[in-house]
PDB file of N, CA and C in Angstrom:
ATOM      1  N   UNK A   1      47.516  33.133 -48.342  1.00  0.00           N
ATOM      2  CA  UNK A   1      46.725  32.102 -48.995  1.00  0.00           C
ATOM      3  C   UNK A   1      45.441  31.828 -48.213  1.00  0.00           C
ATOM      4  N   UNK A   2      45.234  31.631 -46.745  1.00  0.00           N
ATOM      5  CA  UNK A   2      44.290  31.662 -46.177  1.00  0.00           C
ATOM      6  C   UNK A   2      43.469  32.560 -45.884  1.00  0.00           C
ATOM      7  N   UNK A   3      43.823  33.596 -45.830  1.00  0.00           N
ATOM      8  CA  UNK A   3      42.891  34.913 -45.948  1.00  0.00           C
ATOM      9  C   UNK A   3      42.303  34.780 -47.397  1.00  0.00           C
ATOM     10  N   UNK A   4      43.001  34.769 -48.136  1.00  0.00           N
ATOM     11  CA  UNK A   4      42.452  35.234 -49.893  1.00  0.00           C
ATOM     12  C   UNK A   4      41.444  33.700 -49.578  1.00  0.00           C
ATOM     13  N   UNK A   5      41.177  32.637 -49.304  1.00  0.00           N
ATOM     14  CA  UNK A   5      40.560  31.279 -49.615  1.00  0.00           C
ATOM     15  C   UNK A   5      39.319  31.877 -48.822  1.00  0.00           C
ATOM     16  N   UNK A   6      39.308  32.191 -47.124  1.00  0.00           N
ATOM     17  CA  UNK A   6      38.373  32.712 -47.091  1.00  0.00           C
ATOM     18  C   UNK A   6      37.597  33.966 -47.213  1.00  0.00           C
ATOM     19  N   UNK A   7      38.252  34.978 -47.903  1.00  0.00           N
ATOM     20  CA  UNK A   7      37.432  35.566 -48.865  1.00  0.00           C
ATOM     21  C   UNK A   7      36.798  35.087 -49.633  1.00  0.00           C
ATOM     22  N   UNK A   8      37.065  34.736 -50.438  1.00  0.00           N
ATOM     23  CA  UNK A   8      36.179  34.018 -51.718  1.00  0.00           C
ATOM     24  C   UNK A   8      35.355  32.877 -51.264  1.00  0.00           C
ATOM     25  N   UNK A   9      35.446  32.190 -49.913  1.00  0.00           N
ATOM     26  CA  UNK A   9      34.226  31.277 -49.352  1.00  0.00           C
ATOM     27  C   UNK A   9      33.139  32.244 -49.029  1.00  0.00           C
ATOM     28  N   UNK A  10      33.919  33.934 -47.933  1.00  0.00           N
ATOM     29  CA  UNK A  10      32.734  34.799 -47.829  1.00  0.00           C
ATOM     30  C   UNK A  10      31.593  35.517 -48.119  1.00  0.00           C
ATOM     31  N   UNK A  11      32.848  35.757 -50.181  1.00  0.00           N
ATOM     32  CA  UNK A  11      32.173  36.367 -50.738  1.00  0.00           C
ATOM     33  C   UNK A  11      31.239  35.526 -51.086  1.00  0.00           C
ATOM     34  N   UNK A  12      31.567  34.054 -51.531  1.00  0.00           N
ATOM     35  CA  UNK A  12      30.490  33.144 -52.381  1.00  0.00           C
ATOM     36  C   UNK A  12      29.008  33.166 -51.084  1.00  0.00           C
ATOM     37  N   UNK A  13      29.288  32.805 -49.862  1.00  0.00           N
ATOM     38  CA  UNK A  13      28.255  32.514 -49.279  1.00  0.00           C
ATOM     39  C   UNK A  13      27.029  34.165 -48.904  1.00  0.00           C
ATOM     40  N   UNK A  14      27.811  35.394 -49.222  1.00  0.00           N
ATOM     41  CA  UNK A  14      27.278  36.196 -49.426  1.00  0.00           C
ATOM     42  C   UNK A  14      26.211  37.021 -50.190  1.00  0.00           C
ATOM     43  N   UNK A  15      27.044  35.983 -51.613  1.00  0.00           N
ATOM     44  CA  UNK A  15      26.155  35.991 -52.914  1.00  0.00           C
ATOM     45  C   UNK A  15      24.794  35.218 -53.001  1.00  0.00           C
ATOM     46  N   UNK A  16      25.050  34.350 -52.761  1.00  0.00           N
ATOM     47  CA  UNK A  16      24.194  32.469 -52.565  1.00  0.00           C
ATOM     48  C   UNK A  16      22.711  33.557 -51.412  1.00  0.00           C
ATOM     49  N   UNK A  17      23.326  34.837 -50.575  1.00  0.00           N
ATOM     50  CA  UNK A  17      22.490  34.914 -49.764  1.00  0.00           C
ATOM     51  C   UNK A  17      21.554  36.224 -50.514  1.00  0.00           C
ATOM     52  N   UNK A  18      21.932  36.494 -51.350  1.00  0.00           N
ATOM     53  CA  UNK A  18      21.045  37.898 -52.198  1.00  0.00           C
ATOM     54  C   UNK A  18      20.625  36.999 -53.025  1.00  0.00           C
ATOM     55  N   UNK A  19      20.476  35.823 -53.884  1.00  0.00           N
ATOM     56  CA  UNK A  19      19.538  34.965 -54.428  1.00  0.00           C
ATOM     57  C   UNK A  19      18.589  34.682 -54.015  1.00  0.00           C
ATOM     58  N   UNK A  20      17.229  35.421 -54.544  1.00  0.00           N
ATOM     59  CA  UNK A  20      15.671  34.809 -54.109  1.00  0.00           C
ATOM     60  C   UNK A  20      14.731  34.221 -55.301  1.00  0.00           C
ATOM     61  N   UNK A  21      14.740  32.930 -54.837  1.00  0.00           N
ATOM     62  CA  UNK A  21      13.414  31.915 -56.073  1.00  0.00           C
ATOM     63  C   UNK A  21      11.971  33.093 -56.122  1.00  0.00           C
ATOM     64  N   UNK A  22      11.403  32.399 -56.791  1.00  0.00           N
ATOM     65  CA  UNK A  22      10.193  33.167 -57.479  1.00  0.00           C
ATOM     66  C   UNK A  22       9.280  32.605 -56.277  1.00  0.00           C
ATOM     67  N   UNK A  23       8.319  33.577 -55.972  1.00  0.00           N
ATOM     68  CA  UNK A  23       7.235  33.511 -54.789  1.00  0.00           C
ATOM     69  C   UNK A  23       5.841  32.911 -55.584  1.00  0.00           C
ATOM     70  N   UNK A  24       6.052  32.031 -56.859  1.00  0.00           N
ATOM     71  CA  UNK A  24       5.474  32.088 -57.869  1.00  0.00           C
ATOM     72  C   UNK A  24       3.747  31.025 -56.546  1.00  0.00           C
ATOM     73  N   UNK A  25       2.787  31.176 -57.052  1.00  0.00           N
ATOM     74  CA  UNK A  25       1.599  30.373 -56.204  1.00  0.00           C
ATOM     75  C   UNK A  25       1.331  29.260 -56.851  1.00  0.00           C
ATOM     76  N   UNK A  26       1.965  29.071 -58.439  1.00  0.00           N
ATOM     77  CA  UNK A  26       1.718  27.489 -59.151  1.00  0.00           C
ATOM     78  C   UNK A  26       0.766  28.018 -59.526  1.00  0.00           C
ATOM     79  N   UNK A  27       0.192  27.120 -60.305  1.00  0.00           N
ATOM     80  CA  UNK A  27      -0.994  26.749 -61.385  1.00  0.00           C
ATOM     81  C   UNK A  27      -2.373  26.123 -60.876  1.00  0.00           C
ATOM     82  N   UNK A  28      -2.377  25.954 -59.728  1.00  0.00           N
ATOM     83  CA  UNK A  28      -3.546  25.002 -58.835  1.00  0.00           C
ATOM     84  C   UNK A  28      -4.824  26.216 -58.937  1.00  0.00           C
ATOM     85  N   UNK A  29      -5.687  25.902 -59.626  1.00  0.00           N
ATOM     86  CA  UNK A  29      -7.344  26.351 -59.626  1.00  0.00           C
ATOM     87  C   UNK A  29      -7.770  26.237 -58.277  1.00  0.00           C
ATOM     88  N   UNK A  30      -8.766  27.093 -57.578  1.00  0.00           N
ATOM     89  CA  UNK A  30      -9.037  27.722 -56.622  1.00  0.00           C
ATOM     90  C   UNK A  30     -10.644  27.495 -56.706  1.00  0.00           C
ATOM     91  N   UNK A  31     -11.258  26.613 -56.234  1.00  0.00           N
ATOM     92  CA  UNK A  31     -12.443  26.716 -56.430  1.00  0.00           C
ATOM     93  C   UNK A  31     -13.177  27.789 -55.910  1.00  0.00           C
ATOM     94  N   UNK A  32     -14.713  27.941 -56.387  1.00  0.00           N
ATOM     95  CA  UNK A  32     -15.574  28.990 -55.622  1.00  0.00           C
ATOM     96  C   UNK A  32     -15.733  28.521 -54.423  1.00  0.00           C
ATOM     97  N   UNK A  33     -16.562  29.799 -53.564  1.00  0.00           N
ATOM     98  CA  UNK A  33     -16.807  29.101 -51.759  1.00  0.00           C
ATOM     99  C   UNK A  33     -17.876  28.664 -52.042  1.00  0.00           C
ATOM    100  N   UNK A  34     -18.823  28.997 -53.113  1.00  0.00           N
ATOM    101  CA  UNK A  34     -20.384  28.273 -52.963  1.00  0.00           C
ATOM    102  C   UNK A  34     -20.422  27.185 -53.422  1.00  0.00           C
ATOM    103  N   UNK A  35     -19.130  26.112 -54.200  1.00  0.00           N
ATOM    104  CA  UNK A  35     -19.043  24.972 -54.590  1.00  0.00           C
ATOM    105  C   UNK A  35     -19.105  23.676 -53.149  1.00  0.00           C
ATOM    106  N   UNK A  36     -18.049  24.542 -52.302  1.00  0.00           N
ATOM    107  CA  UNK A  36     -17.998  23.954 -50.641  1.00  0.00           C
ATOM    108  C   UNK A  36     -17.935  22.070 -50.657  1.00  0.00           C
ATOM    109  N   UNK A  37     -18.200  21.520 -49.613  1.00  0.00           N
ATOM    110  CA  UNK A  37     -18.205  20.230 -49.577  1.00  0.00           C
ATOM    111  C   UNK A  37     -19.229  19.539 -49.904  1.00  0.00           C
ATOM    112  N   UNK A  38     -18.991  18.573 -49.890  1.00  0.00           N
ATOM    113  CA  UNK A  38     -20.419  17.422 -49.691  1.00  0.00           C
ATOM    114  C   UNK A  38     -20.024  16.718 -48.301  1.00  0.00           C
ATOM    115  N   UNK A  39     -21.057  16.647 -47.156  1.00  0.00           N
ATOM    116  CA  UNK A  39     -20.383  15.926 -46.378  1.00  0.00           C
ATOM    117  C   UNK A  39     -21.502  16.476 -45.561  1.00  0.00           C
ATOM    118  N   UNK A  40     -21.100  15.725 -43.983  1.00  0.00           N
ATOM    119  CA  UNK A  40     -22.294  15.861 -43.009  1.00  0.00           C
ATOM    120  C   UNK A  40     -22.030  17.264 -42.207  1.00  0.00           C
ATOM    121  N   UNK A  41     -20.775  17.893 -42.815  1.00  0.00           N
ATOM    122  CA  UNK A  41     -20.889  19.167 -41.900  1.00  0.00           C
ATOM    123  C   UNK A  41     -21.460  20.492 -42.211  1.00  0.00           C
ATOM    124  N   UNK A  42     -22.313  20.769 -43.398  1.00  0.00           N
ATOM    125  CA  UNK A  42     -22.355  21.360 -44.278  1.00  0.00           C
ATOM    126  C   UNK A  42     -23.993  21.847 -43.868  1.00  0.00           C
ATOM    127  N   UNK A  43     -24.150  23.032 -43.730  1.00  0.00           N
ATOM    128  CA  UNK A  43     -25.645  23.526 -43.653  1.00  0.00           C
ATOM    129  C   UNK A  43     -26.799  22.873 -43.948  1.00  0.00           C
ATOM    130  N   UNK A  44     -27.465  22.410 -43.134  1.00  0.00           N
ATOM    131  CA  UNK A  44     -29.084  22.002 -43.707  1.00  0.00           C
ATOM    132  C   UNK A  44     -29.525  22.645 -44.811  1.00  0.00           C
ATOM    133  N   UNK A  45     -30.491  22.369 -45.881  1.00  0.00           N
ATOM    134  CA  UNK A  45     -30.673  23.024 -47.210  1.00  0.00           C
ATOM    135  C   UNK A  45     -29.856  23.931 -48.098  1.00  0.00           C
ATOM    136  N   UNK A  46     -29.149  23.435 -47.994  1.00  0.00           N
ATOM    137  CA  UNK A  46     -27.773  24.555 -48.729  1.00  0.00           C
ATOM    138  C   UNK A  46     -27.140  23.112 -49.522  1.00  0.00           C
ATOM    139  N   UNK A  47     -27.328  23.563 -50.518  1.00  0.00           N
ATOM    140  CA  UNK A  47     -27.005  21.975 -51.966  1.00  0.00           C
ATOM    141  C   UNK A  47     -25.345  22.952 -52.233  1.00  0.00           C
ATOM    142  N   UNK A  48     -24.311  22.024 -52.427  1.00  0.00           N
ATOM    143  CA  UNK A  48     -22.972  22.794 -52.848  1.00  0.00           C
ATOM    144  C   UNK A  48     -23.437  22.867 -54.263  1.00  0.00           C
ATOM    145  N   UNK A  49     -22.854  23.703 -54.518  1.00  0.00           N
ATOM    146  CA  UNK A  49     -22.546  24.731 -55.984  1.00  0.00           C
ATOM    147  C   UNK A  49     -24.000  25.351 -55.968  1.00  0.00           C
ATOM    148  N   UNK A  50     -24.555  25.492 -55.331  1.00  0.00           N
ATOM    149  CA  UNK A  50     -25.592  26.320 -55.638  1.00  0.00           C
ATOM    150  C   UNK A  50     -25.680  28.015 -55.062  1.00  0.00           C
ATOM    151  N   UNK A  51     -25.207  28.515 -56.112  1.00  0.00           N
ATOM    152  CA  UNK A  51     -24.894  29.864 -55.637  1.00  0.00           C
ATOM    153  C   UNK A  51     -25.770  31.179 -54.799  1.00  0.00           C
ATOM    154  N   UNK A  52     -27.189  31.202 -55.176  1.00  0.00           N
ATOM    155  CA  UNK A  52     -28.561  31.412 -54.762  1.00  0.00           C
ATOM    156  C   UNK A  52     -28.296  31.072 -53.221  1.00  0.00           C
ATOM    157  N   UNK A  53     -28.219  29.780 -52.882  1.00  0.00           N
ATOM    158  CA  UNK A  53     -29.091  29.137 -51.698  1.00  0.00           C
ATOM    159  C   UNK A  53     -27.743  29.237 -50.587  1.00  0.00           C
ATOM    160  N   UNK A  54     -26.320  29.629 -51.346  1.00  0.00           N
ATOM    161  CA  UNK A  54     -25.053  30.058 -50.399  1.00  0.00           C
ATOM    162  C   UNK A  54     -25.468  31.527 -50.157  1.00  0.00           C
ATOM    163  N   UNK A  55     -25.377  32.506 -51.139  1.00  0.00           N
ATOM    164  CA  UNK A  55     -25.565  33.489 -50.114  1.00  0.00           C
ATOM    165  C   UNK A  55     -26.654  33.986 -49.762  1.00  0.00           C
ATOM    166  N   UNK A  56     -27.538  33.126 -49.762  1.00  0.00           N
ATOM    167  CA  UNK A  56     -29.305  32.671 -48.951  1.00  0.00           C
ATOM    168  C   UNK A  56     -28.868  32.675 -47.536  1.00  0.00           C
ATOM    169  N   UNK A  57     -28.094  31.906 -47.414  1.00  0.00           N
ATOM    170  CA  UNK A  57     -27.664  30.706 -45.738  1.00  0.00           C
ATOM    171  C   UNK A  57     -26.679  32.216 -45.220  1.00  0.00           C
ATOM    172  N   UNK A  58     -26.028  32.111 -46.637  1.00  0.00           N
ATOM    173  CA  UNK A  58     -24.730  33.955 -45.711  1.00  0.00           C
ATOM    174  C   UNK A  58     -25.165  34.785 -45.252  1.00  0.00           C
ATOM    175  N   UNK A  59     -26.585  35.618 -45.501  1.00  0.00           N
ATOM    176  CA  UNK A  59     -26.790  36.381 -45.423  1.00  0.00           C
ATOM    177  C   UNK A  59     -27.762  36.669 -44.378  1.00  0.00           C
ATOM    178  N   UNK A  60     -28.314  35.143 -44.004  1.00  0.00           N
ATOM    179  CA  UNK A  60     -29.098  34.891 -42.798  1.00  0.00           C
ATOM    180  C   UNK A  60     -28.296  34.204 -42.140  1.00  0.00           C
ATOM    181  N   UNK A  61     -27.340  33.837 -41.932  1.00  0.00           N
ATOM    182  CA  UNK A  61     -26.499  33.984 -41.014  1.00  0.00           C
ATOM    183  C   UNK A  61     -25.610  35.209 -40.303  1.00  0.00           C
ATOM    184  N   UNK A  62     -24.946  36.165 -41.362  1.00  0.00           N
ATOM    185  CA  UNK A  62     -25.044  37.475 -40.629  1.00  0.00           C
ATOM    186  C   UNK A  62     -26.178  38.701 -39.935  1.00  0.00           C
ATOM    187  N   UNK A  63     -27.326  38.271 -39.849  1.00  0.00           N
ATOM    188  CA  UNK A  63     -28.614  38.600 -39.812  1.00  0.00           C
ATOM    189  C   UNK A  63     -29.047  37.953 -37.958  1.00  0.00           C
ATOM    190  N   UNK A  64     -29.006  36.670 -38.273  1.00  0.00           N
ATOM    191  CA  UNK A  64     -29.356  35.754 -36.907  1.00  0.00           C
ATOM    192  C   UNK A  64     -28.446  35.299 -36.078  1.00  0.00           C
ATOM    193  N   UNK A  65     -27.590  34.872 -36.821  1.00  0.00           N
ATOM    194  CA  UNK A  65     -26.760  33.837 -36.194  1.00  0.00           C
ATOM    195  C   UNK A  65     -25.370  34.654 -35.872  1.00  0.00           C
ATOM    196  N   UNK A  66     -24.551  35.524 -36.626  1.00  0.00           N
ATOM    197  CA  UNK A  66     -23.051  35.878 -36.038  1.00  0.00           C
ATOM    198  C   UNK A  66     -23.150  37.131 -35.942  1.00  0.00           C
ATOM    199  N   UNK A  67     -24.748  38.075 -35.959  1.00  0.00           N
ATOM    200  CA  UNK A  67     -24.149  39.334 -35.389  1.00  0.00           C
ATOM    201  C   UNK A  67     -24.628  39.694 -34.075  1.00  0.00           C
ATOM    202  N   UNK A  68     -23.218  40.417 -33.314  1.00  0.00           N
ATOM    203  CA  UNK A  68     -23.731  40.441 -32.152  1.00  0.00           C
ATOM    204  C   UNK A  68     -24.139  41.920 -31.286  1.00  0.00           C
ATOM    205  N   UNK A  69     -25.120  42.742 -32.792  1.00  0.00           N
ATOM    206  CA  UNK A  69     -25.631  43.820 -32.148  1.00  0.00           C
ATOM    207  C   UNK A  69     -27.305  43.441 -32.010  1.00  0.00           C
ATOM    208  N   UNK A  70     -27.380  42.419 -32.471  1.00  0.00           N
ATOM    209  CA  UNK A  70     -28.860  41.758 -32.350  1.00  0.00           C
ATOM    210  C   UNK A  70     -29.198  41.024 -31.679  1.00  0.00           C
ATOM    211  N   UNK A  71     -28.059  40.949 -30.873  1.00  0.00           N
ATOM    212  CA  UNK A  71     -28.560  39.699 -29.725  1.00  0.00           C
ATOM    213  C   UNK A  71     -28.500  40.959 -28.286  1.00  0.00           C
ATOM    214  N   UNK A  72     -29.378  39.646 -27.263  1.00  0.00           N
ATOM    215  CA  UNK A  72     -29.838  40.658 -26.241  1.00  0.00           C
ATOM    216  C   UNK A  72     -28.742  40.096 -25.156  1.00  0.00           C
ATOM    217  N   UNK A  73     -28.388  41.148 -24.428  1.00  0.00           N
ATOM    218  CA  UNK A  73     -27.331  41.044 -23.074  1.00  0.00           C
ATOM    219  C   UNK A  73     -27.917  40.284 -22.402  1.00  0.00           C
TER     220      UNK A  73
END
């Protein structure tokens, strides 16, 4: 009787362990990056949602500011 009881606890907790929920990401909208914040941390002349004047600021920023085969040793 005790062997057969925990079998069937083993098998159940065995089963319970090959059950996987859905990896589903929900329904939540994802804004664009050129929409960005409003706030004081946010690039000088760069208006959010303005798509032009974001990858204006991106593109002179990989240019001046974050690449580092243009800067001098």
């Amino acid at each position: 009787m005790m062997k057969r009881l925990s079998l069937i606890v083993l098998s159940v907790a065995a089963l319970t362990a090959c059950g996987e929920k859905a990896q589903t990401l929900g329904t939540k909208k994802d804004a664009t990056a050129f929409s960005g914040a409003e706030n004081a941390f946010v690039a000088p002349g760069w208006t959010a949602g303005d798509k032009t004047s974001w990858e204006q600021h991106l593109r002179a920023r990989g240019q001046y500011g974050m690449n580092d085969h243009s800067r001098a040793p």
